[in-house]
N, C-alpha and C. Protein backbone atom coordinates (compact mmCIF):
# COMPACT_ATOMS: atom_id res chain seq x y z
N UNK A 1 40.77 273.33 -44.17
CA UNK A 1 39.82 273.38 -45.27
C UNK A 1 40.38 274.31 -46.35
N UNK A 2 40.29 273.85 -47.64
CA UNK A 2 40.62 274.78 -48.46
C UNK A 2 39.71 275.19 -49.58
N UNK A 3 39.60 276.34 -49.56
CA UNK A 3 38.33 276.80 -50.61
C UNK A 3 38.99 276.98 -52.16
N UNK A 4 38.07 277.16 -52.79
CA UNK A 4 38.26 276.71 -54.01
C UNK A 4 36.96 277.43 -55.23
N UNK A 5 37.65 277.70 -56.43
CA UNK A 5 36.67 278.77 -56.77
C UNK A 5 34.95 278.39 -56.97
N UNK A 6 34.69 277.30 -56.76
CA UNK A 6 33.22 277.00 -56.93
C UNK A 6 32.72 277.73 -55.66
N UNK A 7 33.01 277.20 -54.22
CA UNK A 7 32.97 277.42 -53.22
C UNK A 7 32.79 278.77 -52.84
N UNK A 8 34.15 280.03 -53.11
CA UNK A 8 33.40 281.05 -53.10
C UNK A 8 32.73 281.84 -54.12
N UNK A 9 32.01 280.93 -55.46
CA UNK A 9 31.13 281.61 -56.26
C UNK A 9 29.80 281.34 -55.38
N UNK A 10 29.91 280.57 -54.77
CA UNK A 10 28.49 279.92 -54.31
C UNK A 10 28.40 280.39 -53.14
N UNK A 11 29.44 281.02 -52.17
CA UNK A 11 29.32 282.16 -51.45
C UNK A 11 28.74 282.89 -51.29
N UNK A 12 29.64 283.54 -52.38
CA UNK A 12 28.93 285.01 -52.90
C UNK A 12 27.51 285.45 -53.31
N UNK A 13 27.11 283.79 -54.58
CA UNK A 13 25.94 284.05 -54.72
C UNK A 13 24.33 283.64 -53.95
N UNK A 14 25.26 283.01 -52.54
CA UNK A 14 24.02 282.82 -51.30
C UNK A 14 24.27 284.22 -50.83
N UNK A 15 25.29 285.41 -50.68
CA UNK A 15 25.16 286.76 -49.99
C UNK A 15 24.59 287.38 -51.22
N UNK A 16 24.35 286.92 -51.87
CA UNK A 16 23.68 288.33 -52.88
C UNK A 16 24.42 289.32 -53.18
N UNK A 17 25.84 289.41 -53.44
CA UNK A 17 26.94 289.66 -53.78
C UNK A 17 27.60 289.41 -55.19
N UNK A 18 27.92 290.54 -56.08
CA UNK A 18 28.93 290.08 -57.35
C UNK A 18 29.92 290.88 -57.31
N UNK A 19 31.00 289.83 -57.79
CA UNK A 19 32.32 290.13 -57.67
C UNK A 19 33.12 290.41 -59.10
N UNK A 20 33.95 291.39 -59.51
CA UNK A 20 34.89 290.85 -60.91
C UNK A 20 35.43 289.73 -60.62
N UNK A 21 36.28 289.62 -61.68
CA UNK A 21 37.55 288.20 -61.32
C UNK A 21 38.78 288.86 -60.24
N UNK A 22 38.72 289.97 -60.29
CA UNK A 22 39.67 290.27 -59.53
C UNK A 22 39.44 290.68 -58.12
N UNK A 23 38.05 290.78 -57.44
CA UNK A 23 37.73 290.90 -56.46
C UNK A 23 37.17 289.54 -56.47
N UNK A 24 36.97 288.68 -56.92
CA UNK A 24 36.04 287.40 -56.50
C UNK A 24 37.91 285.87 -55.80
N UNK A 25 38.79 286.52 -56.43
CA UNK A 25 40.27 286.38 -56.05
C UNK A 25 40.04 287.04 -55.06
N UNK A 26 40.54 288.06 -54.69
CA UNK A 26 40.89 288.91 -53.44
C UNK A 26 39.87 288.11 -52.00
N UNK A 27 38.81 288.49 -52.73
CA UNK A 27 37.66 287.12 -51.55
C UNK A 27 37.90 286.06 -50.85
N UNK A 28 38.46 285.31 -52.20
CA UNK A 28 39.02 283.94 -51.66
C UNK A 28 40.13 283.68 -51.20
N UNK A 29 40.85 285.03 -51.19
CA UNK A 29 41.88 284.80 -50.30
C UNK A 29 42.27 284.99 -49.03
N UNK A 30 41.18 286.44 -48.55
CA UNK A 30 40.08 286.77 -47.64
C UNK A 30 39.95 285.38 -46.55
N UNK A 31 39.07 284.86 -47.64
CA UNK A 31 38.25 283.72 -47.10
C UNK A 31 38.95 282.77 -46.71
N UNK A 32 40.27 282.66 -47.03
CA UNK A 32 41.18 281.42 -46.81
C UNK A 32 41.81 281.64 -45.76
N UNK A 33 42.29 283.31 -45.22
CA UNK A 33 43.20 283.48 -44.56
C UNK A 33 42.03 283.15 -43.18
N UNK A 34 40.79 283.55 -42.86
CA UNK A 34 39.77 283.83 -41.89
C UNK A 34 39.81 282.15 -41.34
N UNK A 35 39.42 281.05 -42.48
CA UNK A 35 39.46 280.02 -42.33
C UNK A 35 40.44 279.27 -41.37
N UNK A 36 41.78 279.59 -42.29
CA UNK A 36 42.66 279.10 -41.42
C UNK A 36 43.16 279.77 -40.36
N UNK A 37 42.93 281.30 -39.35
CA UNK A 37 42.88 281.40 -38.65
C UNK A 37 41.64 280.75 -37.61
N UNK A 38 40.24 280.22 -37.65
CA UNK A 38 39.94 279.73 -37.14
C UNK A 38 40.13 278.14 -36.72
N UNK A 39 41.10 277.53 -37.75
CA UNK A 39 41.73 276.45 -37.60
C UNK A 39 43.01 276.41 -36.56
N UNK A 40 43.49 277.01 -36.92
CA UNK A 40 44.83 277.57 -35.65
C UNK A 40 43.89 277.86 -34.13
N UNK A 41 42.94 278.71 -34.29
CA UNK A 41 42.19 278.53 -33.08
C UNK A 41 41.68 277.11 -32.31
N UNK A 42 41.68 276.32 -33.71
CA UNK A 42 41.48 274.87 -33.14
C UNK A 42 42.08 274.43 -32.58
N UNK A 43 43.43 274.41 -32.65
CA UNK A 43 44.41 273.57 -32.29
C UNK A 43 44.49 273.72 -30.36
N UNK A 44 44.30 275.25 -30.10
CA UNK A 44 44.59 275.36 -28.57
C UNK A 44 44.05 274.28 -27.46
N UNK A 45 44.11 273.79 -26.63
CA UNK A 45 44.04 272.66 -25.86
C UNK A 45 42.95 273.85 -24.78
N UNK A 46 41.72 273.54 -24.51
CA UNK A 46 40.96 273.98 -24.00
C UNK A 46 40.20 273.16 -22.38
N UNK A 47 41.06 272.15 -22.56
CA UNK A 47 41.02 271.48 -21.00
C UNK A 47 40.51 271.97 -19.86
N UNK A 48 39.31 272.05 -19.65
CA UNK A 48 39.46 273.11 -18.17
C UNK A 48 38.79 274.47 -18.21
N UNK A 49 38.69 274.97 -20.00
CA UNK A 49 38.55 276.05 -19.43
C UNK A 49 37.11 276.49 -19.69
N UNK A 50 36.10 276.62 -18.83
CA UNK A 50 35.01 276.89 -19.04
C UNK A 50 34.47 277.80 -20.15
N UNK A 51 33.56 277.54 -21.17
CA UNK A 51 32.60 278.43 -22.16
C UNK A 51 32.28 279.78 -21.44
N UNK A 52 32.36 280.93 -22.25
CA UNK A 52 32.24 282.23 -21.94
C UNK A 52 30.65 282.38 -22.91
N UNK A 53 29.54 282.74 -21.60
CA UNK A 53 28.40 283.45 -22.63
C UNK A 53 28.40 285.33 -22.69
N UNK A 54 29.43 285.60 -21.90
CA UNK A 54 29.09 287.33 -21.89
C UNK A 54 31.03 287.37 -21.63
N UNK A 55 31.62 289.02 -22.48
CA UNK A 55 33.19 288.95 -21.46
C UNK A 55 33.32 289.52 -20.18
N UNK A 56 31.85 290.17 -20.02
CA UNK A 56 31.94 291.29 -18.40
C UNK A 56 31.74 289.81 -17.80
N UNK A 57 32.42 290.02 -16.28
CA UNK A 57 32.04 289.25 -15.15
C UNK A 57 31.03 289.15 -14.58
N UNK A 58 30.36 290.43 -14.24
CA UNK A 58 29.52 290.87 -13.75
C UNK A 58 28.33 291.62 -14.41
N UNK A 59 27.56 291.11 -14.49
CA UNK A 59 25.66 292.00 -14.27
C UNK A 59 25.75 293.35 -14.37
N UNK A 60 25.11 294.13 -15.36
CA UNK A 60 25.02 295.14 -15.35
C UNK A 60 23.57 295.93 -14.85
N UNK A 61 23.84 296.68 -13.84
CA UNK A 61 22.42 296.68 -13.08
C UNK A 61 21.71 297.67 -14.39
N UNK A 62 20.53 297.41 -14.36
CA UNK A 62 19.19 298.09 -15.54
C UNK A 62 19.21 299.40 -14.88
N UNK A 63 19.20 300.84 -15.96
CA UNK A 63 18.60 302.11 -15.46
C UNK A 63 17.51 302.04 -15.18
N UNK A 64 17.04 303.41 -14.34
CA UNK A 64 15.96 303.22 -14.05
C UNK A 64 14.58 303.66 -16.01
N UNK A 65 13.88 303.26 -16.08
CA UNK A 65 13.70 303.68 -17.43
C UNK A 65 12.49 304.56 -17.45
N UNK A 66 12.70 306.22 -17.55
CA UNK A 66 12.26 307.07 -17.50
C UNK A 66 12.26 308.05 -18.55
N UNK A 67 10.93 308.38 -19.24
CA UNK A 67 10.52 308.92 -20.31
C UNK A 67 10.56 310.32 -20.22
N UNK A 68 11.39 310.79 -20.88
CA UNK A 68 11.88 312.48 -21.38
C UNK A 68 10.59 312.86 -22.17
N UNK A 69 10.72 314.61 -22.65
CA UNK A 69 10.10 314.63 -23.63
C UNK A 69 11.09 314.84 -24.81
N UNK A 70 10.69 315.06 -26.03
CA UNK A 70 11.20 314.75 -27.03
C UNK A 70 11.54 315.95 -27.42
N UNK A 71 12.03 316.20 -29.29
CA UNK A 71 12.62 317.46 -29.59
C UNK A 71 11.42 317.38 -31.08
N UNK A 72 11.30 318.81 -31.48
CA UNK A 72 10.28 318.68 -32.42
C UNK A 72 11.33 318.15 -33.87
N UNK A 73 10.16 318.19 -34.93
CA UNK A 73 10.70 317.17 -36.48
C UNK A 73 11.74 318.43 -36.46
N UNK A 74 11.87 319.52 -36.46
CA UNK A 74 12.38 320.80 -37.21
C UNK A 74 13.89 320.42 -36.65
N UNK A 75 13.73 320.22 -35.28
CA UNK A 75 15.02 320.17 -34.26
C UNK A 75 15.83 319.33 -34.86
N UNK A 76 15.18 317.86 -35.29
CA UNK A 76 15.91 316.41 -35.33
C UNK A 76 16.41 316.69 -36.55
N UNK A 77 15.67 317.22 -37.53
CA UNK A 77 16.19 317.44 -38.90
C UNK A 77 17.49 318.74 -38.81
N UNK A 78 17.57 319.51 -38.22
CA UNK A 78 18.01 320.69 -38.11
C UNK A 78 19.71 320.45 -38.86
N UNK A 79 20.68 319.29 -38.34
CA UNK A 79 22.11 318.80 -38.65
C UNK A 79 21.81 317.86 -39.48
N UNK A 80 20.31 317.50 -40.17
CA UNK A 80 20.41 316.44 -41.27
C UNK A 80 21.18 317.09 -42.51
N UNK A 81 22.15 315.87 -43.25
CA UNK A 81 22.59 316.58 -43.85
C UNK A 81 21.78 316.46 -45.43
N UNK A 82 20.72 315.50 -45.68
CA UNK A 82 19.52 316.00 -46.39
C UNK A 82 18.19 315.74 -45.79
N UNK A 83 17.26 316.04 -46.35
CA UNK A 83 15.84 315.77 -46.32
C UNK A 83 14.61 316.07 -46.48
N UNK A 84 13.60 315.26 -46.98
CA UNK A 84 12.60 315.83 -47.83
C UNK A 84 11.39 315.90 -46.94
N UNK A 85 10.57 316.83 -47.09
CA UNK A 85 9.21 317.03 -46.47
C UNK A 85 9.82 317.08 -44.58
N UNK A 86 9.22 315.92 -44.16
CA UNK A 86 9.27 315.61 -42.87
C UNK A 86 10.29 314.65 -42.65
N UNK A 87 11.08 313.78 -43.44
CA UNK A 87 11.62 312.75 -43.12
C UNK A 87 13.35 313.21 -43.70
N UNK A 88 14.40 312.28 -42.70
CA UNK A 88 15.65 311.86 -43.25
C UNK A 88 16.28 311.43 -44.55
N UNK A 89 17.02 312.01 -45.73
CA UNK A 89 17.03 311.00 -46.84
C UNK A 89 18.17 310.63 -46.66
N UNK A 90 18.74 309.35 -47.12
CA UNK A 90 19.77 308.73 -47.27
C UNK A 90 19.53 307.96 -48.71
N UNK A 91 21.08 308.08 -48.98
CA UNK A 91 21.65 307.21 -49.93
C UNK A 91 20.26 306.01 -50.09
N UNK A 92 20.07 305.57 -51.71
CA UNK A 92 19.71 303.79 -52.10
C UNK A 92 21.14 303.05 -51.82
N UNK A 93 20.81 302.13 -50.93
CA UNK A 93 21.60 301.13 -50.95
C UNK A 93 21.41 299.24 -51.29
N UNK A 94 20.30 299.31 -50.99
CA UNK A 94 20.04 297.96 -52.05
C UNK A 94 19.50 298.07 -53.48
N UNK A 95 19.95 297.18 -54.58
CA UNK A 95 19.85 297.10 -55.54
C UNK A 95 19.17 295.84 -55.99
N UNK A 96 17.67 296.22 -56.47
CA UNK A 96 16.96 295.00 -56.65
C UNK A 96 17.25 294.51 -58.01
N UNK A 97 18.18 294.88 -58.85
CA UNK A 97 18.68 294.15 -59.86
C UNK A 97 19.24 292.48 -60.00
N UNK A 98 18.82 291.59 -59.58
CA UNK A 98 19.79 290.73 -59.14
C UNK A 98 19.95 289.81 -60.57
């Protein structure tokens, strides 16, 4: 399959993603190399060899699930490296500009 610049504009703009021209390039080339490594994956002859739903072999037995007590707000915040009132702040990271 080969992509092509409509393809990853229309990418991008189903991820809610904008690119310059020079990263919306870099993307598609990204995108080309990912592609055709899963094409090369095609090719292997899989005859035989049974579908994998997990890579462990084996079952991992469940802890037993037993309730601690907790640490107060002062504690949890104590290594935050900001925060206001009672809560964690972090960075805005979505941008409802679209």
């Amino acid at each position: 399959m080969k992509l092509n610049r409509a393809i990853t504009e229309k990418i991008a703009r189903l991820s809610k993603l904008n690119f310059n021209e020079n990263e919306l390039e870099e993307i598609q080339q990204d995108l080309q190399h990912m592609i055709g490594f899963v094409e090369k994956l095609n090719e292997l002859d899989t005859t035989g060899v049974a579908p994998l739903t997990h890579i462990a072999t084996h079952a991992t037995a469940p802890r037993e699930d037993v309730a601690y007590g907790s640490i107060s707000i002062d504690q949890a915040l104590h290594n935050a490296p900001d925060s206001k009132d009672r809560y964690f702040t972090v960075p805005k990271v979505i941008n409802n500009n679209s």
